[in-house]
Protein backbone atom coordinates (compact mmCIF):
# COMPACT_ATOMS: atom_id res chain seq x y z
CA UNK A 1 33.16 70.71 -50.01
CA UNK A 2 30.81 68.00 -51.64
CA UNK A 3 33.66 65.31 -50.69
CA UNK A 4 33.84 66.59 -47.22
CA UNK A 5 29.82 67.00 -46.57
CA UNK A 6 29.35 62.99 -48.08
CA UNK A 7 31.78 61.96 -45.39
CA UNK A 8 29.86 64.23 -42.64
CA UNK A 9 26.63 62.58 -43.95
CA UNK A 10 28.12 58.74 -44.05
CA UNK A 11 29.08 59.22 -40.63
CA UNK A 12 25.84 60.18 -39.40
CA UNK A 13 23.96 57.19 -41.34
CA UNK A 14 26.47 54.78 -39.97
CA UNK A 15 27.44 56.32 -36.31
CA UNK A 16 24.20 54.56 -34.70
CA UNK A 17 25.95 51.16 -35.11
CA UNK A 18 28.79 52.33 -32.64
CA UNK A 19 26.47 53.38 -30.23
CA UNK A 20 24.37 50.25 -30.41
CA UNK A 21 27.52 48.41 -29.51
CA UNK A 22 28.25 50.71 -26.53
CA UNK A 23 25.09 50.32 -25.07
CA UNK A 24 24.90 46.20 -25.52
CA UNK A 25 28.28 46.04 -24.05
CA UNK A 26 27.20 48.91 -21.46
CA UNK A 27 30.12 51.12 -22.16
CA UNK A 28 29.31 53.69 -20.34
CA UNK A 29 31.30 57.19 -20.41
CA UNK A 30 32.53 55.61 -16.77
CA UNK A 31 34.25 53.02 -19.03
CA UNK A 32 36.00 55.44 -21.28
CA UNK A 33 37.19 57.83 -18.39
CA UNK A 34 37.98 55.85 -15.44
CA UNK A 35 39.90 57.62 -13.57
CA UNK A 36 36.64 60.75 -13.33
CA UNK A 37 35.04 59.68 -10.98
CA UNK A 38 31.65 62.28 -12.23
CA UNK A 39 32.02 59.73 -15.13
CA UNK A 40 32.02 56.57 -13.49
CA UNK A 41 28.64 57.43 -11.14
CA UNK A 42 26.83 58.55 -13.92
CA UNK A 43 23.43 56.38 -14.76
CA UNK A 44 24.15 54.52 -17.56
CA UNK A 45 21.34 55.71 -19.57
CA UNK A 46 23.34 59.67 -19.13
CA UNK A 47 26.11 57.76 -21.49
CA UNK A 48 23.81 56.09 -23.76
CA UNK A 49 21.90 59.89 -24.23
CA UNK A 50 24.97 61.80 -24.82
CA UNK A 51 26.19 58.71 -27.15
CA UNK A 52 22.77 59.01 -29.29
CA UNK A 53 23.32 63.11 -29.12
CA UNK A 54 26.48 62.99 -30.73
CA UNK A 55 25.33 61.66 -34.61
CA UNK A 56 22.35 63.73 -34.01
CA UNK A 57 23.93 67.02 -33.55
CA UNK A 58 26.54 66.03 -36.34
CA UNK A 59 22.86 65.65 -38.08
CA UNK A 60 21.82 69.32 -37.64
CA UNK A 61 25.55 70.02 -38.50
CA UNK A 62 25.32 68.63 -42.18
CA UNK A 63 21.66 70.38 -42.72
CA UNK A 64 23.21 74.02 -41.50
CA UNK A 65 26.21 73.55 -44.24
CA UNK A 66 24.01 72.37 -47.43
CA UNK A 67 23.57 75.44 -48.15
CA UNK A 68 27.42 74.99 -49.03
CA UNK A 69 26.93 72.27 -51.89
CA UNK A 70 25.89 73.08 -55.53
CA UNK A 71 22.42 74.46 -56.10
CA UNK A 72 19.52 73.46 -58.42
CA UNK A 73 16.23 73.54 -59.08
CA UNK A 74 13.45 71.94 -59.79
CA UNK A 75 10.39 73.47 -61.84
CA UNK A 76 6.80 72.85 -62.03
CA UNK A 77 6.41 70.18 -64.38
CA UNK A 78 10.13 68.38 -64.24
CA UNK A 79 8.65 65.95 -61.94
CA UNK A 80 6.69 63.09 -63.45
CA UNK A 81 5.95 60.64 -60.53
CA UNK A 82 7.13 61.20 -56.64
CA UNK A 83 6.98 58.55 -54.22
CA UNK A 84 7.55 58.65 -50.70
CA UNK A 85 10.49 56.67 -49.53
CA UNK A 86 10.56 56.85 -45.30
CA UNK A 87 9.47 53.69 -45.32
CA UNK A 88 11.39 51.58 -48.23
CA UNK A 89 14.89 52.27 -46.65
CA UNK A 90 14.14 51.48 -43.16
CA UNK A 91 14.37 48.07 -42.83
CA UNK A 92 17.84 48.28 -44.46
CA UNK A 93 18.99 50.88 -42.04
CA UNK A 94 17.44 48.56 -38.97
CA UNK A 95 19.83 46.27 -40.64
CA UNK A 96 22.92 47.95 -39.13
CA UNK A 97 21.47 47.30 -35.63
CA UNK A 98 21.27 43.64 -35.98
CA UNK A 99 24.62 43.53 -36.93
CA UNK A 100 25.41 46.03 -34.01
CA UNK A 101 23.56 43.53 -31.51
CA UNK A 102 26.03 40.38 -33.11
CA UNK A 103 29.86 41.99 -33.00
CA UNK A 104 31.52 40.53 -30.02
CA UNK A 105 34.54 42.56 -29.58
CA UNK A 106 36.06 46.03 -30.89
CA UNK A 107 38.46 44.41 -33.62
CA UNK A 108 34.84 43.10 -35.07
CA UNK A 109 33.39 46.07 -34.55
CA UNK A 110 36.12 48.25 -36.10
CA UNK A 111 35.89 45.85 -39.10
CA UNK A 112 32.66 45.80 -40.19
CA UNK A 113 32.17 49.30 -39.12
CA UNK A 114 35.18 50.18 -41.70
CA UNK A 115 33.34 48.06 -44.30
CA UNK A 116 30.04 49.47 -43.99
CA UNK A 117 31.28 53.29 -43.51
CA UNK A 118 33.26 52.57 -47.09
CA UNK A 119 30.10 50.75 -49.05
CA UNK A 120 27.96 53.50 -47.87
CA UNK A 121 30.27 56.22 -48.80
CA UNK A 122 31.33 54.38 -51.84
CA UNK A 123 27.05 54.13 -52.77
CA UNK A 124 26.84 57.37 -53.79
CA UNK A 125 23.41 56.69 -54.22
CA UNK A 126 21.49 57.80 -51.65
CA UNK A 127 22.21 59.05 -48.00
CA UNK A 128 18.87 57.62 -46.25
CA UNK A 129 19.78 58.81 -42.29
CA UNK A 130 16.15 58.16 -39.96
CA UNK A 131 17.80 61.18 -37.83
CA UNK A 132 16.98 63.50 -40.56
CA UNK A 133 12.97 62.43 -39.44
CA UNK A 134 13.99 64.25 -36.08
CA UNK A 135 14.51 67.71 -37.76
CA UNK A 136 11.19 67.12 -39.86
CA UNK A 137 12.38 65.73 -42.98
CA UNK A 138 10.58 63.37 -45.51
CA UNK A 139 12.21 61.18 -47.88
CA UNK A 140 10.96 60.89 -51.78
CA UNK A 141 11.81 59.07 -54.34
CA UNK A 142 11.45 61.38 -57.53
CA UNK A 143 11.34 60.75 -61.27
CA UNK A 144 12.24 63.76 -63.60
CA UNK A 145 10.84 64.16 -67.06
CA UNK A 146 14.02 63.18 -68.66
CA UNK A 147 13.12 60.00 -66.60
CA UNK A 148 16.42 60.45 -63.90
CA UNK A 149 15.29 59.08 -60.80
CA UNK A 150 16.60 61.42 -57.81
CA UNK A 151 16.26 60.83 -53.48
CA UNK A 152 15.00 64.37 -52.54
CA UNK A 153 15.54 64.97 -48.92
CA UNK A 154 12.91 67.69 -48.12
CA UNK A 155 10.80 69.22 -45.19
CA UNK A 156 7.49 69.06 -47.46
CA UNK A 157 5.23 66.85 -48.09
CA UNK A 158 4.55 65.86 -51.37
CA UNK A 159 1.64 64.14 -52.59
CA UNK A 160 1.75 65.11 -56.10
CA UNK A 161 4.25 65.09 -58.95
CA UNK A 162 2.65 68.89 -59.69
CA UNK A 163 3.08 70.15 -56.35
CA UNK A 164 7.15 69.47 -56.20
CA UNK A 165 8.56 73.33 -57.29
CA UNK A 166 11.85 74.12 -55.99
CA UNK A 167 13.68 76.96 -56.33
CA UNK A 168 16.73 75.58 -53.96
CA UNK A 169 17.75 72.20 -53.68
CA UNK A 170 21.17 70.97 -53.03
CA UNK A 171 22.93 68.67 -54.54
CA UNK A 172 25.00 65.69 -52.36
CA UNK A 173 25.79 64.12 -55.51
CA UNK A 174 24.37 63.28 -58.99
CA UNK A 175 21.27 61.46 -57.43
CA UNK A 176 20.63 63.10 -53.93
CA UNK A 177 19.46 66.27 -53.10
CA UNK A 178 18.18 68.27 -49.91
CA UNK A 179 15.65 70.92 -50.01
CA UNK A 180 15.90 73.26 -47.08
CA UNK A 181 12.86 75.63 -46.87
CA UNK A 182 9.60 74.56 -46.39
């Protein structure tokens, strides 16, 4: 299940740089399904809404099945230092949509989308995805007392190493975990 949820969650992080190239080609739905004509007099901006609600509902997908992955916890006190991290990966994820805005044609886009989906599945470091701000998540950086640092995707917002108890957080992998409940 972890396997399958890390794809799920790589797809989301990297699906924006798809729809980026749809809409500064303006490939609208019309383009895809020519022959419907309900498609093809649809505003453009229709297309480029359903294209955006696509890795957003595959978004609220992967937070209803973490309750799937492998649990753990973290007590008061296991936390030395927290640090919140909303900020530090965003420039890297605008990143994608610079590239987005420079592919010319699909074979280029298929390409460096393949490369990008494998290095960011391949990471295994941290699954930073800006839609998870949309359902009211925060991103930390956490240090443990045995000095591990963790990415703790979470709904609360920490200030304090003391005030980071959880009795429930999942674990993506080795080095990223979700806490649900708020």
């Amino acid at each position: 299940m972890n396997r399958l949820f890390r794809l799920l969650l790589t797809l989301n992080a990297t699906l924006l740089l798809v729809i980026v190239f749809f809409v500064q080609n303006t490939y609208t739905l019309g383009h895809f399904f020519p022959g419907n004509s309900w498609f093809v007099n649809l505003p453009h901006f229709v297309s480029y809404v359903l294209y955006f609600a696509i890795p957003v509902l595959l978004t609220g997908t992967s937070i209803l099945l973490s309750p799937l992955l492998g649990k753990d916890e973290f007590k008061k006190g296991d936390i030395i230092s927290i640090e919140h991290a909303n900020n530090s990966f965003l420039p890297s994820y605008l990143g994608y949509f610079f590239v987005a805005l420079s592919i010319a044609n699909w074979e280029s886009l298929l390409f460096v989308y393949g490369v990008l989906f494998i290095f960011t599945y391949k990471s295994q470091a941290l699954y930073f995805n800006p839609l998870f701000l949309l359902f009211g998540f925060e991103f930390y950086n956490v240090k443990t007392l045995k000095g591990t640092t963790v990415f703790l995707i979470s709904r609360n917002n920490y200030r304090y190493p003391d005030e980071v108890e959880i009795e429930k957080a999942f674990r993506i992998n080795n080095y990223t975990f979700i806490e649900r409940s708020k």
